[in-house]
Protein backbone atom coordinates (compact mmCIF):
# COMPACT_ATOMS: atom_id res chain seq x y z
CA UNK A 1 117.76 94.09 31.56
CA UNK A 2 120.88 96.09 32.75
CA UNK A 3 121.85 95.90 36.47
CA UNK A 4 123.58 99.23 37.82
CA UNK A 5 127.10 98.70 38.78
CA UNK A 6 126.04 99.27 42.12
CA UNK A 7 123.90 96.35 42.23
CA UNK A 8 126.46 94.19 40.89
CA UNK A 9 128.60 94.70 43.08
CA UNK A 10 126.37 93.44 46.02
CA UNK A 11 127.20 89.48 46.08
CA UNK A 12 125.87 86.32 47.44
CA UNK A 13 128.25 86.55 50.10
CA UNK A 14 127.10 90.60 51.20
CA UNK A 15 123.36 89.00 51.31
CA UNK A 16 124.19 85.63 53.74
CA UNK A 17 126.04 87.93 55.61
CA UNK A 18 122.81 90.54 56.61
CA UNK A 19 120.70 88.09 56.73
CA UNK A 20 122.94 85.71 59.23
CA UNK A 21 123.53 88.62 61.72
CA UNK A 22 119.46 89.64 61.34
CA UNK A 23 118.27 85.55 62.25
CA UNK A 24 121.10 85.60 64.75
CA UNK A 25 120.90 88.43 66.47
CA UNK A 26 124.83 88.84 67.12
CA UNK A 27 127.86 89.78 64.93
CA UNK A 28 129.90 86.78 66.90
CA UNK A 29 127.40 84.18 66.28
CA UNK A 30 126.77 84.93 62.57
CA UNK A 31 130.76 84.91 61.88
CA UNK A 32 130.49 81.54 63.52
CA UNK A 33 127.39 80.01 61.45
CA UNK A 34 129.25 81.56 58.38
CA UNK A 35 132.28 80.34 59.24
CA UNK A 36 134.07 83.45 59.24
CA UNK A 37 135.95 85.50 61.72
CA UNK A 38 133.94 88.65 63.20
CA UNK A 39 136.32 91.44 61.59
CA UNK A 40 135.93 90.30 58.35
CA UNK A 41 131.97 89.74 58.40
CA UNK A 42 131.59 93.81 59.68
CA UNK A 43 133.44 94.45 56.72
CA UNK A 44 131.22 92.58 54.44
CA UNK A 45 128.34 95.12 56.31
CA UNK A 46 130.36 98.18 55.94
CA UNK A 47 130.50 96.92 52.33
CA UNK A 48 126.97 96.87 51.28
CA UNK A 49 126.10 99.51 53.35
CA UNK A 50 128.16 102.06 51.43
CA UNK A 51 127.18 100.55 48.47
CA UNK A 52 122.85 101.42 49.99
CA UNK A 53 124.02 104.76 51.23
CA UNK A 54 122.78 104.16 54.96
CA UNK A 55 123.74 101.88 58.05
CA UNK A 56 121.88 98.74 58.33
CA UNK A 57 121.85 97.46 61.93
CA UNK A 58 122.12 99.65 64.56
CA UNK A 59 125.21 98.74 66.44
CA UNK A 60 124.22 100.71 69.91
CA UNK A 61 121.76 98.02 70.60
CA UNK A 62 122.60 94.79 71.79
CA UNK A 63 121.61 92.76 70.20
CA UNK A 64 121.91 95.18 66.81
CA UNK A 65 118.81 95.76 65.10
CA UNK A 66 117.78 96.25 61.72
CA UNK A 67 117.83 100.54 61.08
CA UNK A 68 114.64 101.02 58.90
CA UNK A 69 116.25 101.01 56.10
CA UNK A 70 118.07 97.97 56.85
CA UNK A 71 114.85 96.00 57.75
CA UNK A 72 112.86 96.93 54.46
CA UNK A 73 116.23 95.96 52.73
CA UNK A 74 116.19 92.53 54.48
CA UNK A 75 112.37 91.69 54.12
CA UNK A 76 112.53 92.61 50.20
CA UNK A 77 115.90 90.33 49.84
CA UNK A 78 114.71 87.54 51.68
CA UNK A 79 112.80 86.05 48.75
CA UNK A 80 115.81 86.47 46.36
CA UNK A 81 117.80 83.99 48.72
CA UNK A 82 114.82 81.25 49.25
CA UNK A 83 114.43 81.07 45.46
CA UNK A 84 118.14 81.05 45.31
CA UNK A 85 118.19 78.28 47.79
CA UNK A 86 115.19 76.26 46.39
CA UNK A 87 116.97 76.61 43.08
CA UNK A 88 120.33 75.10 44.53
CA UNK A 89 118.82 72.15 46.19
CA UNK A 90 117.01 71.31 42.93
CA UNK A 91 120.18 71.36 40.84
CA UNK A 92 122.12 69.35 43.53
CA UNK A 93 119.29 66.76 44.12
CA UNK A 94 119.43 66.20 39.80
CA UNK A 95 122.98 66.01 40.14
CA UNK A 96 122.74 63.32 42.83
CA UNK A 97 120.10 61.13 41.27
CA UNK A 98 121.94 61.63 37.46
CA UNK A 99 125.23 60.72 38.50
CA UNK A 100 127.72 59.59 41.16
CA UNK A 101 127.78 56.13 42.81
CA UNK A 102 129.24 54.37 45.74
CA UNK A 103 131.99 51.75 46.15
CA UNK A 104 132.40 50.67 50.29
CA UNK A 105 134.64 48.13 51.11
CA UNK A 106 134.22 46.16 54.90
CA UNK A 107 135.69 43.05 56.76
CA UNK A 108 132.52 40.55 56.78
CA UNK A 109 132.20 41.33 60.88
CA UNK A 110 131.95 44.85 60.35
CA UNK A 111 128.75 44.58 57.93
CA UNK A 112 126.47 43.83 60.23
CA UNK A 113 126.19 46.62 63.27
CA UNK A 114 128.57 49.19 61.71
CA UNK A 115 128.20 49.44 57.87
CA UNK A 116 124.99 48.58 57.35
CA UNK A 117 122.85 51.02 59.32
CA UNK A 118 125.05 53.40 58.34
CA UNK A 119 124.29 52.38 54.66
CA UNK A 120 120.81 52.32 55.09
CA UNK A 121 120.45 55.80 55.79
CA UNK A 122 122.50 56.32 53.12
CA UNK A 123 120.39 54.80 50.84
CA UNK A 124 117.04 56.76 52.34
CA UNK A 125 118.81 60.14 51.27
CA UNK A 126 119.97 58.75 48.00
CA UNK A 127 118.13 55.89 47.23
CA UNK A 128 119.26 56.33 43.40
CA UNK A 129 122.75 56.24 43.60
CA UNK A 130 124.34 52.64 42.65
CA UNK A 131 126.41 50.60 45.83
CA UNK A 132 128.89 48.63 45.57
CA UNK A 133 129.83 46.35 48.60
CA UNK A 134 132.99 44.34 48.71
CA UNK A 135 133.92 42.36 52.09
CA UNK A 136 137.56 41.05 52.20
CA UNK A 137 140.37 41.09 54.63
CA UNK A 138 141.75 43.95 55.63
CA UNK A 139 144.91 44.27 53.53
CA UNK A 140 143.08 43.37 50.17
CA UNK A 141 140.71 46.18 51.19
CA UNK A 142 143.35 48.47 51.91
CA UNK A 143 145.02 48.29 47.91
CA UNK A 144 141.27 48.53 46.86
CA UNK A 145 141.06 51.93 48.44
CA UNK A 146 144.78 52.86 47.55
CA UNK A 147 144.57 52.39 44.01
CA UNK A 148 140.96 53.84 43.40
CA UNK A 149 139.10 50.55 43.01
CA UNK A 150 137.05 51.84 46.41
CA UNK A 151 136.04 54.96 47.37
CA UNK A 152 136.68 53.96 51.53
CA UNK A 153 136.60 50.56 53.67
CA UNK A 154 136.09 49.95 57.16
CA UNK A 155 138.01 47.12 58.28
CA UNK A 156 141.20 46.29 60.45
CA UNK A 157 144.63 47.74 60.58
CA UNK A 158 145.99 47.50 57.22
CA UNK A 159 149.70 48.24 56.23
CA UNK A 160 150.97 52.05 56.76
CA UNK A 161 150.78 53.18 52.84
CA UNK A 162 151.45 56.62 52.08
CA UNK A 163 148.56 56.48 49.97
CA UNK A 164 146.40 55.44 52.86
CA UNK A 165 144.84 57.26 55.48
CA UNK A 166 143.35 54.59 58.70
CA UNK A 167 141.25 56.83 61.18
CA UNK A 168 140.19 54.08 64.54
CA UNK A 169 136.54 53.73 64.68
CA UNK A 170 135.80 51.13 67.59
CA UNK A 171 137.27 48.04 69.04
CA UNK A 172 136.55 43.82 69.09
CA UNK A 173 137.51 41.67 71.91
CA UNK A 174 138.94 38.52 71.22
CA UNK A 175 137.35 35.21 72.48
CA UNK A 176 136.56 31.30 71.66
CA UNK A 177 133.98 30.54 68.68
CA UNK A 178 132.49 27.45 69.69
CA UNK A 179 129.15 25.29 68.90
CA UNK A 180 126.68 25.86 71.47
CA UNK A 181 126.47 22.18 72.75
CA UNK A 182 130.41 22.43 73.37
CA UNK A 183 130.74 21.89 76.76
CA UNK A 184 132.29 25.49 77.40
CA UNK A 185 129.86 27.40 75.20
CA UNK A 186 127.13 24.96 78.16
CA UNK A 187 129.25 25.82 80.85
CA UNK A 188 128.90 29.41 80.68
CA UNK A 189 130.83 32.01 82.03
CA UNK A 190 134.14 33.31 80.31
CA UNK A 191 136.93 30.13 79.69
CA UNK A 192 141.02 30.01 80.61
CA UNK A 193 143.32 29.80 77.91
CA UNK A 194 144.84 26.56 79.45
CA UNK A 195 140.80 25.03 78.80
CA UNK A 196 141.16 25.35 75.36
CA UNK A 197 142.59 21.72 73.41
CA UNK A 198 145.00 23.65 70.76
CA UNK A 199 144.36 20.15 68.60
CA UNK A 200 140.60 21.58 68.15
CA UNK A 201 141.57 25.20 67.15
CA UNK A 202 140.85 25.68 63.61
CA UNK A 203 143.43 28.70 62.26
CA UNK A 204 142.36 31.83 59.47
CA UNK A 205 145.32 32.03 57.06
CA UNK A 206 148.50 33.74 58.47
CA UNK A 207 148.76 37.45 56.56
CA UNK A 208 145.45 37.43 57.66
CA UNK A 209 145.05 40.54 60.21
CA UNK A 210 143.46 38.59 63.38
CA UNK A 211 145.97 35.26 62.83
CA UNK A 212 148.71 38.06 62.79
CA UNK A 213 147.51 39.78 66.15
CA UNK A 214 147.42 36.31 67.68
CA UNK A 215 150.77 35.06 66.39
CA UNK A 216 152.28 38.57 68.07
CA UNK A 217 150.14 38.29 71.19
CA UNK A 218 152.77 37.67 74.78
CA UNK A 219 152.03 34.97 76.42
CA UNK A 220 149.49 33.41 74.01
CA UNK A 221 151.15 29.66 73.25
CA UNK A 222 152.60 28.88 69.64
CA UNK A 223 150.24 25.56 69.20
CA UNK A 224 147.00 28.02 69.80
CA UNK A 225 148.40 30.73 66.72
CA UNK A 226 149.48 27.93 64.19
CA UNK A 227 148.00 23.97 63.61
CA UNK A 228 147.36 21.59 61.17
CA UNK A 229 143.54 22.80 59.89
CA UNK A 230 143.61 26.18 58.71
CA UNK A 231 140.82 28.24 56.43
CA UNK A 232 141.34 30.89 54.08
CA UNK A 233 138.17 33.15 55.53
CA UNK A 234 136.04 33.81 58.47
CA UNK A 235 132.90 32.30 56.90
CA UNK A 236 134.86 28.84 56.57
CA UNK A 237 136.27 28.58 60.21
CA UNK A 238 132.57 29.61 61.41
CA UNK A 239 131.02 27.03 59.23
CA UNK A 240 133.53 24.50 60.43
CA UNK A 241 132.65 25.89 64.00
CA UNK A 242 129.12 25.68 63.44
CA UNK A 243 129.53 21.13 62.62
CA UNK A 244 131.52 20.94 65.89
CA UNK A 245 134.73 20.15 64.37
CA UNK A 246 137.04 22.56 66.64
CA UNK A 247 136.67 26.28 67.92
CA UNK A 248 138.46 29.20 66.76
CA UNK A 249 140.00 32.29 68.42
CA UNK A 250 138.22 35.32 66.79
CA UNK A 251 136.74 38.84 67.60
CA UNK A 252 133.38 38.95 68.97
CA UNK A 253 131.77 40.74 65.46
CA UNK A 254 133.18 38.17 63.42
CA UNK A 255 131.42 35.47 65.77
CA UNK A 256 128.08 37.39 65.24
CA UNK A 257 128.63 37.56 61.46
CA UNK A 258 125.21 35.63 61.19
CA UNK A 259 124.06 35.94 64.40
CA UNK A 260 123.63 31.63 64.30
CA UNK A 261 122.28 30.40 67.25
CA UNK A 262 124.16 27.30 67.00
CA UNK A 263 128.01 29.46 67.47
CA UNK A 264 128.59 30.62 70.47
CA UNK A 265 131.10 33.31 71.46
CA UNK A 266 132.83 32.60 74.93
CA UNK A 267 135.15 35.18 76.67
CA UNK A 268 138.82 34.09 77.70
CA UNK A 269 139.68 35.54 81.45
CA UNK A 270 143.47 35.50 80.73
CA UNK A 271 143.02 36.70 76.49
CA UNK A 272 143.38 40.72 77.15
CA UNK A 273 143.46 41.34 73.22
CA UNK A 274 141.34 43.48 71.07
CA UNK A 275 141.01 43.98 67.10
CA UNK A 276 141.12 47.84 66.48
CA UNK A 277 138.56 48.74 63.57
CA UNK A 278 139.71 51.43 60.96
CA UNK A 279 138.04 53.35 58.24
CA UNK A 280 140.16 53.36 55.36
CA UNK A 281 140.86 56.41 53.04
CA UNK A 282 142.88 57.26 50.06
CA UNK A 283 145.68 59.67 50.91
CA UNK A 284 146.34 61.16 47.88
CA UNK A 285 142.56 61.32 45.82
CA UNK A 286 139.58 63.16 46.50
CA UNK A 287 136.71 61.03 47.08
CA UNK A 288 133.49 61.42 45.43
CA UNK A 289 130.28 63.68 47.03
CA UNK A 290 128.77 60.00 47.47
CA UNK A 291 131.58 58.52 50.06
CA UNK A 292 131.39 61.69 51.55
CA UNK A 293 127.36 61.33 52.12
CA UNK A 294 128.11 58.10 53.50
CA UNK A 295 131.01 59.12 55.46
CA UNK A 296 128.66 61.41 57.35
CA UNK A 297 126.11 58.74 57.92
CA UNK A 298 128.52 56.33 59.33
CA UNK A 299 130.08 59.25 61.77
CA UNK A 300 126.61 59.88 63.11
CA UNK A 301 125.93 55.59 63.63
CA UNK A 302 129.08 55.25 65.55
CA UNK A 303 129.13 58.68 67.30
CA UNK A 304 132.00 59.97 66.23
CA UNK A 305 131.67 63.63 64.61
CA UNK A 306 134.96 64.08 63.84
CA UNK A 307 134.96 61.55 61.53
CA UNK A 308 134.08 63.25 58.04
CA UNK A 309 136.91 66.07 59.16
CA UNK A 310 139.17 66.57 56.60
CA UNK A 311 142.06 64.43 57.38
């Protein structure tokens, strides 16, 4: 079969274009759904209809309508693009269920209400594609994603890295982790600072990210950031928490890690402090289609559109 030259010039591109401004009904609003500005969209039109011979809207209407020759041109191209676009989905959905996997790194508090759902509807689009979950602290995370052994992490502030990008995604209070028979966690009510023995605090290791925002916090006293029982992780001061032998100061996800009815989280009145929650990106490498599937389903979780912009 030999296509006329005429034919070959008319594109992809020339056929979106009619048919956008036809389901639209407006020059302004296809360029927008195209993603193009309005000048260069009429030229695309002015294009294929020299190439035809004869206009193709009308533009004295409002909204412009198909001429004649333009509708019988759109009705007999429409098919051509649904195939086209049948065809496409088919390739990609191959693509996605051959190849490609996921590698998401997350501080253990943000599993629960931020990754997770987010990964579950992940996992309903692409339920084919192998995850990869890896909880740490923040600054382990953060080298993970810098040197390509993640694909992204949502966790705390990390380092600045010029090989990282940290975009804020939410907020976590700080409070007291107690047992629920401690006689605050009874009380009820939010506690005072000057309540809590610093002899029962049990401390997360000192690079970590929340022992660092409480060492730099004003006003918080140096024998509640530093004692003699320390833990190198979250789960260990909550399990320690859980047998009554002290409290800890932590954020309010990390409390809810298992959502135990036996650890209580307790407000401090005079403890203004607040984890800020990041999702971690590398700078300087182009993440694969799958972080970017998952990137979207996280944005929509959390509410924040913006979030799957380029950075």
């Amino acid at each position: 079969m030999t296509l006329s030259s005429d034919f070959a010039n008319v594109n992809l591109r020339h056929l979106r274009a009619i048919h956008a401004i036809w389901r639209e009904g407006s020059f302004a609003r296809a360029a927008e759904r195209l993603g193009v500005v309005p000048s260069a969209l009429s030229e695309t039109v002015r294009q294929v209809e020299e190439i035809a011979g004869a206009p193709l809207f009308d533009r004295r209407t409002r909204p412009p309508s198909p001429t004649a020759i333009g509708l019988d041109f759109l009705r007999e191209t429409r098919p051509v693009l649904e195939q086209l676009d049948a065809a496409l989905d088919h390739a990609r959905d191959r693509a996605r269920t051959q190849s490609g996997a996921l590698r998401i790194g997350a501080s253990p508090s943000t599993i629960g209400d931020m990754v997770a759902p987010a990964l579950t509807a992940f996992r309903r689009d692409y339920p084919d594609v192998p995850v990869t979950l890896h909880d740490d602290v923040a600054e382990t995370l953060a080298d993970m994603v810098s040197d390509g052994r993640l694909d992204l992490a949502v966790a705390g502030r990390a380092r600045t890295s010029a090989e990282l990008i940290q975009t804020p995604v939410g907020g976590d209070r700080f409070g007291l982790a107690c047992a629920a028979d401690h006689p605050l966690a009874r009380r009820g009510g939010p506690a005072k600072l000057d309540e809590i023995d610093p002899a029962t605090i049990i401390h997360l290791g000192a690079q970590t990210g929340s022992a660092l925002l409480l060492a730099g916090t004003p006003g918080l006293p140096r024998e509640m950031t530093s004692g003699p029982l320390r833990t190198h992780s979250t789960v260990a001061q909550l399990c320690l928490v859980r047998a009554g032998v002290g409290v800890a100061l932590l954020p309010e996800k990390a409390v809810g890690l298992f959502n135990d009815p036996q650890i209580r989280f307790v407000g401090i009145a005079d403890l203004a402090l607040e984890r800020r929650l990041y999702l971690l990106r590398p700078a300087r490498r182009t993440p694969p289609w799958t972080a970017g599937a998952f990137l979207r389903a996280l944005a929509a979780h959390l509410g924040l559109p913006g979030l799957n912009d380029p950075a």
